[in-house]
Protein backbone atom coordinates (compact mmCIF):
# COMPACT_ATOMS: atom_id res chain seq x y z
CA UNK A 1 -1.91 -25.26 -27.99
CA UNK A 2 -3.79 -22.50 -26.66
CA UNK A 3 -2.52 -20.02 -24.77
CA UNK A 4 -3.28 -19.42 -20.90
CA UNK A 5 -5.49 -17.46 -19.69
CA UNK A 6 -5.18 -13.94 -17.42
CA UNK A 7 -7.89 -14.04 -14.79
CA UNK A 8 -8.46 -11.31 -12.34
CA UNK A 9 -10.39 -12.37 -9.03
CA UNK A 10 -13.13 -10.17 -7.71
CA UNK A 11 -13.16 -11.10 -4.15
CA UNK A 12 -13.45 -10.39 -0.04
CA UNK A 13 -9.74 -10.42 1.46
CA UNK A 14 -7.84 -13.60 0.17
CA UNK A 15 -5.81 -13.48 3.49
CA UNK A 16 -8.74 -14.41 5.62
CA UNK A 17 -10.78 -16.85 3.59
CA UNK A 18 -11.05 -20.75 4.77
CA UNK A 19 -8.91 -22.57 2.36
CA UNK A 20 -10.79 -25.82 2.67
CA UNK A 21 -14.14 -24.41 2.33
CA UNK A 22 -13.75 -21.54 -0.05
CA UNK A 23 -15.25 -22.06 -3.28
CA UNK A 24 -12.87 -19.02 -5.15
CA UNK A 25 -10.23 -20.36 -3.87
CA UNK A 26 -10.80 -23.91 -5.29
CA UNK A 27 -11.13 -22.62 -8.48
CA UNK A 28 -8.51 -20.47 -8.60
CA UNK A 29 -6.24 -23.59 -6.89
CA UNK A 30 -8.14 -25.15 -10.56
CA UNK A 31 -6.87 -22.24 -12.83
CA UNK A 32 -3.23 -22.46 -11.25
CA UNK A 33 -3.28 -26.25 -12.27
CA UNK A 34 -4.17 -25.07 -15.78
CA UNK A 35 -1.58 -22.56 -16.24
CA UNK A 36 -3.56 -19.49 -16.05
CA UNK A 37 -1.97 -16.72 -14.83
CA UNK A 38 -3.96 -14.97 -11.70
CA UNK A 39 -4.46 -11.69 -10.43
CA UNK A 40 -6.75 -10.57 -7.58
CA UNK A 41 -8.37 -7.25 -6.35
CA UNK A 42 -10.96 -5.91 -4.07
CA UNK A 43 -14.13 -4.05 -5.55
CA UNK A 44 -13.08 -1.20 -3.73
CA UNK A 45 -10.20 -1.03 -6.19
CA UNK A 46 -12.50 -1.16 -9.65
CA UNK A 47 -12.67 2.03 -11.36
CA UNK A 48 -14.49 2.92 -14.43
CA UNK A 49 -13.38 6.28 -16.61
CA UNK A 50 -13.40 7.28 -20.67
CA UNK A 51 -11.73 5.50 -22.55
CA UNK A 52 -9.59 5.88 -25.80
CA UNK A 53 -11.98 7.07 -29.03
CA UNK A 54 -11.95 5.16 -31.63
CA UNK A 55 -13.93 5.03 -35.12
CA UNK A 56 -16.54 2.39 -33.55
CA UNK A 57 -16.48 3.59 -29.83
CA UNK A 58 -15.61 7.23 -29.72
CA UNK A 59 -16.19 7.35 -26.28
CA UNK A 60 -15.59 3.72 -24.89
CA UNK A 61 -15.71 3.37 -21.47
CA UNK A 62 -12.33 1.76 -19.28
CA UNK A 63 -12.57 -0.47 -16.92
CA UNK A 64 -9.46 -1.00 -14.50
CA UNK A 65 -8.41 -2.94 -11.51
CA UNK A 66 -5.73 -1.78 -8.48
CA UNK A 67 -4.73 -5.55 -8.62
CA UNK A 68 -1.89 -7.86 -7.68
CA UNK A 69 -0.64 -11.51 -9.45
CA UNK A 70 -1.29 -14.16 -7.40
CA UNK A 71 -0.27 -17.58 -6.51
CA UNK A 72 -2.01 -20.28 -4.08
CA UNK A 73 -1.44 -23.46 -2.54
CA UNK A 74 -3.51 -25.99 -0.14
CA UNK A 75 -1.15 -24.32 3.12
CA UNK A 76 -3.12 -22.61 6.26
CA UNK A 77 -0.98 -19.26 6.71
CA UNK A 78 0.81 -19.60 3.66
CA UNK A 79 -1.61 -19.84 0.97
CA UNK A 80 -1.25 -16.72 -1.03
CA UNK A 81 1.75 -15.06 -2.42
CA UNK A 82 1.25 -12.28 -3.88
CA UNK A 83 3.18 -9.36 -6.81
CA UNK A 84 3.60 -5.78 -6.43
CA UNK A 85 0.50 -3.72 -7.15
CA UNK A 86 -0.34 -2.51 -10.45
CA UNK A 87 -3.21 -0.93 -12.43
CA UNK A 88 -4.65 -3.40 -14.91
CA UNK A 89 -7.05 -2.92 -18.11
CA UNK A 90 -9.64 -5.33 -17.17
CA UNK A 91 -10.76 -5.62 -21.04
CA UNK A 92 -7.09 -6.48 -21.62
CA UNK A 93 -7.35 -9.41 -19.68
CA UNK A 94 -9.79 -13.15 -20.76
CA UNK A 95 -12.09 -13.44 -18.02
CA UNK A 96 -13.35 -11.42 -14.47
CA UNK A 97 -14.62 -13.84 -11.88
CA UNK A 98 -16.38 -11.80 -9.78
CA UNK A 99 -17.05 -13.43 -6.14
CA UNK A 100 -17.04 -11.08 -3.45
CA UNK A 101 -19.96 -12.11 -0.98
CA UNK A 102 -23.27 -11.20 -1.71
CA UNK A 103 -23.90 -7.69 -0.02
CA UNK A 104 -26.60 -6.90 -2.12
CA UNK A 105 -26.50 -2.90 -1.60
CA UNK A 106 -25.94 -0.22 -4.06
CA UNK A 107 -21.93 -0.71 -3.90
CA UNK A 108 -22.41 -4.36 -5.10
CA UNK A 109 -25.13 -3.25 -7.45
CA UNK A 110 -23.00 -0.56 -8.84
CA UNK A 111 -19.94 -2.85 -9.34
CA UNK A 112 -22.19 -5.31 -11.79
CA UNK A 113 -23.17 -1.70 -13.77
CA UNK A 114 -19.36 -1.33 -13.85
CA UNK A 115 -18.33 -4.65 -14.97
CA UNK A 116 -21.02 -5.12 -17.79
CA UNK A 117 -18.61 -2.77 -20.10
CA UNK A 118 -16.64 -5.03 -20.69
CA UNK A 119 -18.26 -8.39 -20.49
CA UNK A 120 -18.15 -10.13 -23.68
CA UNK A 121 -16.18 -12.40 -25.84
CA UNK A 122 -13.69 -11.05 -28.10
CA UNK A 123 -11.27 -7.49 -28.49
CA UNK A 124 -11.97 -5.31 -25.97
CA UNK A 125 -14.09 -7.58 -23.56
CA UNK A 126 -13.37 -10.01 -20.50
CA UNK A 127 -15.92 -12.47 -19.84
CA UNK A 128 -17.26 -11.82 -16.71
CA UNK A 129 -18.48 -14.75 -14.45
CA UNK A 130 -21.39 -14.68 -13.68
CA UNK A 131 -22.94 -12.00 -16.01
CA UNK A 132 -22.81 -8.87 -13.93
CA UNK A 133 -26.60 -7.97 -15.75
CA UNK A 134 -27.84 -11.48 -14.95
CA UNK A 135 -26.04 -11.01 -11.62
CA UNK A 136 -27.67 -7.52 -10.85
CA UNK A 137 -31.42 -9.15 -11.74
CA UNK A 138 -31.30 -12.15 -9.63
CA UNK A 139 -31.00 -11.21 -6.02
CA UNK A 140 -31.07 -14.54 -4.66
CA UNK A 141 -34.39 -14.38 -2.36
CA UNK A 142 -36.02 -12.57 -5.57
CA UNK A 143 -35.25 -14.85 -8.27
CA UNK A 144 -36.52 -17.95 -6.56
CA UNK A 145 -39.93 -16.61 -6.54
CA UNK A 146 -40.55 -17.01 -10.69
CA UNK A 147 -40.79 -20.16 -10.26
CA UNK A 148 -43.67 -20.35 -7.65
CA UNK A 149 -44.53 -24.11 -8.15
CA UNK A 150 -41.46 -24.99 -6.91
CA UNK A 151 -41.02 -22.98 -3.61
CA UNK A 152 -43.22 -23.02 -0.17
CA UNK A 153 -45.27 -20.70 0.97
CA UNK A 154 -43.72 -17.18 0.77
CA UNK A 155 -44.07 -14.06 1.48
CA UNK A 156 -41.84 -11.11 0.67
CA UNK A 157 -43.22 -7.69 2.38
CA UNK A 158 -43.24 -4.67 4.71
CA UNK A 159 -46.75 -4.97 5.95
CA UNK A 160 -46.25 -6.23 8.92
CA UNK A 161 -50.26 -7.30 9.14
CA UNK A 162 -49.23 -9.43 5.93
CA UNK A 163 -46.63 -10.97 7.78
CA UNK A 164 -48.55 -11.72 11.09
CA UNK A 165 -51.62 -13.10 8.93
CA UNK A 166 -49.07 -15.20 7.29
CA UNK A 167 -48.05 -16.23 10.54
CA UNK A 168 -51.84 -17.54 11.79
CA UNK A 169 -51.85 -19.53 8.53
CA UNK A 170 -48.78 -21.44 8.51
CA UNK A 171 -48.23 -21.21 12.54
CA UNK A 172 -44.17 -21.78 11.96
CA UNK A 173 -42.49 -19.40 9.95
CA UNK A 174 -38.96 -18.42 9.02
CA UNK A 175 -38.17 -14.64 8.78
CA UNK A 176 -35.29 -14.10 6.92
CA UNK A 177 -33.38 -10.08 5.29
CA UNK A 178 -34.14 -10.61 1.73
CA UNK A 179 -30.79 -9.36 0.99
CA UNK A 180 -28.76 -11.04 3.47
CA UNK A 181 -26.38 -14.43 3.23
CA UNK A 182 -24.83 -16.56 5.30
CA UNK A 183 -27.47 -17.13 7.32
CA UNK A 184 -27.07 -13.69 9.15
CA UNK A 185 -30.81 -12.37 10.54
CA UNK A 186 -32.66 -16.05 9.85
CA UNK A 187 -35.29 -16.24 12.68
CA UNK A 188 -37.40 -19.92 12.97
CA UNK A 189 -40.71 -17.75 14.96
CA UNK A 190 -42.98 -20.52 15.86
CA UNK A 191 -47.12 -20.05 16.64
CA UNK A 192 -46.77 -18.90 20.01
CA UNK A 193 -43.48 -16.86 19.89
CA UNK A 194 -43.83 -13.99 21.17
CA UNK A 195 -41.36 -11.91 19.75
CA UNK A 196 -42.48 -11.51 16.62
CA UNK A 197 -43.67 -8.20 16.83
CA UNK A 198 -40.10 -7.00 18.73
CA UNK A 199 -38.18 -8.70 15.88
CA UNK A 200 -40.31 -6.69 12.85
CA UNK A 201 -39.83 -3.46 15.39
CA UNK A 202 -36.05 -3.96 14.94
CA UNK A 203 -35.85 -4.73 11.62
CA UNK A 204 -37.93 -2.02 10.05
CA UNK A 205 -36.22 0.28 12.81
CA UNK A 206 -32.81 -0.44 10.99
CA UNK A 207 -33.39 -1.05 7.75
CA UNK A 208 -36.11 -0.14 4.52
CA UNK A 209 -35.43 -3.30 2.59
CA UNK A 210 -38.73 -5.93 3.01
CA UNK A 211 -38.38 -9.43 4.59
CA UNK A 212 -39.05 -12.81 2.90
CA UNK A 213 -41.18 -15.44 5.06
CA UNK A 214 -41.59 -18.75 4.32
CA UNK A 215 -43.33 -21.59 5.64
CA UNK A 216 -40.65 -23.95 8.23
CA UNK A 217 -39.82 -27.13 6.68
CA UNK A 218 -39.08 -29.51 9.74
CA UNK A 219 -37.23 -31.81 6.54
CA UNK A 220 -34.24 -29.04 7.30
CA UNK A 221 -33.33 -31.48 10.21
CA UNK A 222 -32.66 -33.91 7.48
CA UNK A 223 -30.48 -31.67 5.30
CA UNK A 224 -30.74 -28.37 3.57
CA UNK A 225 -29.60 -29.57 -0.09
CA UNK A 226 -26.71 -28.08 -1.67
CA UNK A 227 -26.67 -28.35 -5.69
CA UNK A 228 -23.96 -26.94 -8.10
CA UNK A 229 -25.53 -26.27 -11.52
CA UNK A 230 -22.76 -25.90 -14.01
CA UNK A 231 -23.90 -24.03 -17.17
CA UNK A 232 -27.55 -25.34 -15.86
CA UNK A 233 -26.54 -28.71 -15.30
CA UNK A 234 -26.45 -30.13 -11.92
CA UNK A 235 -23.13 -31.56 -10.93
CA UNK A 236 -23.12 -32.60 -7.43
CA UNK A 237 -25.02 -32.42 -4.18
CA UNK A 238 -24.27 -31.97 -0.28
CA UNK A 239 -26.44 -31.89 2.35
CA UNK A 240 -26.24 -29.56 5.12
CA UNK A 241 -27.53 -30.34 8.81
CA UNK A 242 -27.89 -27.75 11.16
CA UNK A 243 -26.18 -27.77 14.13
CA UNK A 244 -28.21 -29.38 17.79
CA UNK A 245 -30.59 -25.85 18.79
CA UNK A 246 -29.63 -24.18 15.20
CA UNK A 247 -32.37 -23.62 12.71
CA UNK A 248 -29.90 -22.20 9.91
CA UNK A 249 -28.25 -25.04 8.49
CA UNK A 250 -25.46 -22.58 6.48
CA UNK A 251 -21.89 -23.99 7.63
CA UNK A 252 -20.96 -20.74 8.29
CA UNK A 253 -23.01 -20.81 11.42
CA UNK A 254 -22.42 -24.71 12.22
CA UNK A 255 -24.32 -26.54 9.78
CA UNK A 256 -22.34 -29.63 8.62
CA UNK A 257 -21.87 -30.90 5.23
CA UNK A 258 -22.38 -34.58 4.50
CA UNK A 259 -22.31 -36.03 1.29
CA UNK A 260 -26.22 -36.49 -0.95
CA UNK A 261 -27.17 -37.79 -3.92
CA UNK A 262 -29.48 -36.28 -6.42
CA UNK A 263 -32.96 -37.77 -6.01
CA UNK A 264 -35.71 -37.93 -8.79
CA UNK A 265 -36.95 -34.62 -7.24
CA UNK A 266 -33.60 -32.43 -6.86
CA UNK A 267 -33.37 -33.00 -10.29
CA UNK A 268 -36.89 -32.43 -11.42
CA UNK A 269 -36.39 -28.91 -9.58
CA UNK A 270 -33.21 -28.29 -11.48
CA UNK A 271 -34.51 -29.16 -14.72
CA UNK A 272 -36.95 -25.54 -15.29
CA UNK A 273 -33.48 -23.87 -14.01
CA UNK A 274 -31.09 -24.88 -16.59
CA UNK A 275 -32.47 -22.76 -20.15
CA UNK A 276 -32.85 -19.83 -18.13
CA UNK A 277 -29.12 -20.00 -16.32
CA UNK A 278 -27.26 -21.05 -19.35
CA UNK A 279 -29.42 -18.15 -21.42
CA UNK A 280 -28.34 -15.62 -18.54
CA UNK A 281 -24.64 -16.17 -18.82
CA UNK A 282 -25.29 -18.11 -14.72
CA UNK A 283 -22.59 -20.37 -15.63
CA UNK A 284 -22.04 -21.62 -11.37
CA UNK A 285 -24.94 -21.51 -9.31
CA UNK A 286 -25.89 -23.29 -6.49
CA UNK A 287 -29.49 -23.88 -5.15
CA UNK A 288 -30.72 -24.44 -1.68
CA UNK A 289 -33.91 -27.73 -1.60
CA UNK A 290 -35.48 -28.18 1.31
CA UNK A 291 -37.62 -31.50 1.19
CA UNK A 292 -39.74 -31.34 -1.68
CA UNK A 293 -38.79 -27.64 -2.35
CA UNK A 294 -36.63 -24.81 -3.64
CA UNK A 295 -35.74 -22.14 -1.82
CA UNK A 296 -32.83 -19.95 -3.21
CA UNK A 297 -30.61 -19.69 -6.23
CA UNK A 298 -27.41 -18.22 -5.39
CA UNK A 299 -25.51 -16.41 -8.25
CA UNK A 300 -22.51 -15.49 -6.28
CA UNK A 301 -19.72 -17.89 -5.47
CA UNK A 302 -21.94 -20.17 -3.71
CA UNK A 303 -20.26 -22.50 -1.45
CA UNK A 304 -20.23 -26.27 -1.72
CA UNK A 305 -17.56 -27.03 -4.19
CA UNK A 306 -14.77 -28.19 -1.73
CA UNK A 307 -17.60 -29.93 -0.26
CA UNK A 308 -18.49 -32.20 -2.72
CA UNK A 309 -15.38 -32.91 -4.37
CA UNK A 310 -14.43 -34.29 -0.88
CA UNK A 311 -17.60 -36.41 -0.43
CA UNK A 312 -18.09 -37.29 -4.72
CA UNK A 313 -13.93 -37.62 -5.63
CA UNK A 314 -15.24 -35.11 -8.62
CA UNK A 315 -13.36 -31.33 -9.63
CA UNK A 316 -16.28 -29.53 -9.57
CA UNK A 317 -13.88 -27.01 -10.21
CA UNK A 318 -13.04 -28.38 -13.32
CA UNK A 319 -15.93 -28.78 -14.72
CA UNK A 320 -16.47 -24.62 -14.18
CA UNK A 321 -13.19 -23.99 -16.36
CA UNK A 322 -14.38 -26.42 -18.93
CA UNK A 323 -17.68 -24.30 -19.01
CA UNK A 324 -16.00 -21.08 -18.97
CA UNK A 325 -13.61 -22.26 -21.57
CA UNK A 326 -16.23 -23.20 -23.61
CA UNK A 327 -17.89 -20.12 -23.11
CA UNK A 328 -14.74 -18.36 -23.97
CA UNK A 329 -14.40 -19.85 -27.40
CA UNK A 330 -18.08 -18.93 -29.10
CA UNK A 331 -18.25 -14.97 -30.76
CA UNK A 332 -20.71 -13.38 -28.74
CA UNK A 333 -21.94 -14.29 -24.98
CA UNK A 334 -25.38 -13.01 -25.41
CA UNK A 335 -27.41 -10.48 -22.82
């Protein structure tokens, strides 16, 4: 029998996540049900220094946590229990799951540099979940926009005459950070808005980062479409409606998950996804479908699991571990 696993958690405060909507949490509920022995840390507590020489890596980098073992259960208040503090080897451990929300600045960026020492299979390595590299390249906005034929009309820019002709050609437009998440700064700016110009003015005023504009899809009253792609493969589906006078439809700002199926076309946009996520080492992603289209692919501890298991009677959970097991047991996890 094999043995369990160590796990350490890369994540936002566990005190003050919501237990029945938290996708780390479910799978870390999933890897206490397996036997696998968790620990838990904050990025601010990853450090990265020389390591010990040896003959093949006389200068071998070492990665370490400030982390503490962990134990959850399904209780509001009560759901974490944690050890005392201690400094942990993270290449002495099996696998990193690293799901701290998406802040895509150069403290998230720099934790992904730090991680990809030791991600791998084998002495010396923790498999790292998602990829930190593959992580670091697909900024959610950005890496919807290889696949062109699958996404409405977008535009990510600074030029704010590039945005306002984009405007006069679509007439309703969504103006969205390109690095936010959560729905934090969406903006539905119709034909005749007139606060456009005041909400570029602000923007630009705070921040050097471009925006991403896309055409409004009134099918978002319907549902924006939740999928979980495990290893590429689409597992289950949930459909998010946005609150009465909300254009976001992200349930952290109201939008309320009922349960979907996976029509001909959810899967035909899934199906281009899959090579290039298993390839990358993207072993839980979810994507966002509007209507007929895509319109991100979140690489971060998307949300949704809880969701669907609820609606579907699935562990979406499960199925993760079974990837990442399987994942855990080949010699060499590629790029």
């Amino acid at each position: 029998m094999p043995r369990p696993l160590k796990v350490a958690v890369q994540m936002d405060p566990l005190g003050g996540i919501d237990i029945n909507g938290d996708s780390t949490f479910a799978l870390m509920l999933e890897a206490q049900a397996r036997g696998y022995e968790l620990f838990v840390y904050q990025v601010e507590a990853l450090s990265l220094s020389e390591g010990r020489r040896t003959p093949d890596a006389p200068r071998a980098a070492r990665v370490t946590a400030r982390a503490r073992p962990v134990t959850v259960q399904r209780k509001a208040g009560a759901h974490a229990t944690f050890g005392d503090e201690q400094v942990i080897d993270l290449s002495a451990i099996d696998l990193v799951l690293m799901s701290q929300d998406p802040r895509f600045d150069m403290a998230y960026i720099t934790a992904t540099h730090i991680l990809e020492h030791i991600h791998g299979v084998g002495p010396g390595r923790a498999l790292v979940v998602n990829n930190p590299a593959a992580v670091r390249n697909a900024p959610e906005k950005l890496l919807v926009t290889h696949y062109p034929d699958l996404m409405p009309p977008t535009l990510v820019t600074w030029d704010v005459a590039a945005i306002r002709d984009f405007r006069a050609k679509w007439g309703d437009i969504i103006v969205k950070p390109l690095f936010g998440n959560g729905g934090a700064g969406v903006f539905r700016i119709r034909q005749d808005d007139p606060n456009l110009n005041a909400l570029l003015e602000m923007h630009f005023a705070r921040s050097r980062e471009p925006l991403m504009i896309q055409r409004y899809e009134p099918a978002v009253r319907k549902g924006d479409k939740r999928i979980i792609l495990v290893d590429g493969r689409p597992v289950g589906a949930i459909d998010r409606i946005p609150a009465e006078g909300e254009t976001r439809s992200n349930m952290h700002v109201g939008g309320r998950p009922v349960g979907a199926a996976l029509p001909a076309r959810a899967r035909a946009l899934c199906a281009p996804l899959g090579p290039f996520l298993r390839d990358q080492g993207l072993i839980f992603v979810g994507i966002d479908v509007i209507g007929e289209w895509l319109t991100e692919i979140n690489v971060t501890s998307p949300t949704g699991l809880q969701e669907i298991d609820r609606f579907d009677g699935t562990n979406t959970a499960g199925l993760i571990w079974d990837a990442i097991v399987s994942r855990l047991a080949t010699v060499d996890v590629g790029a």
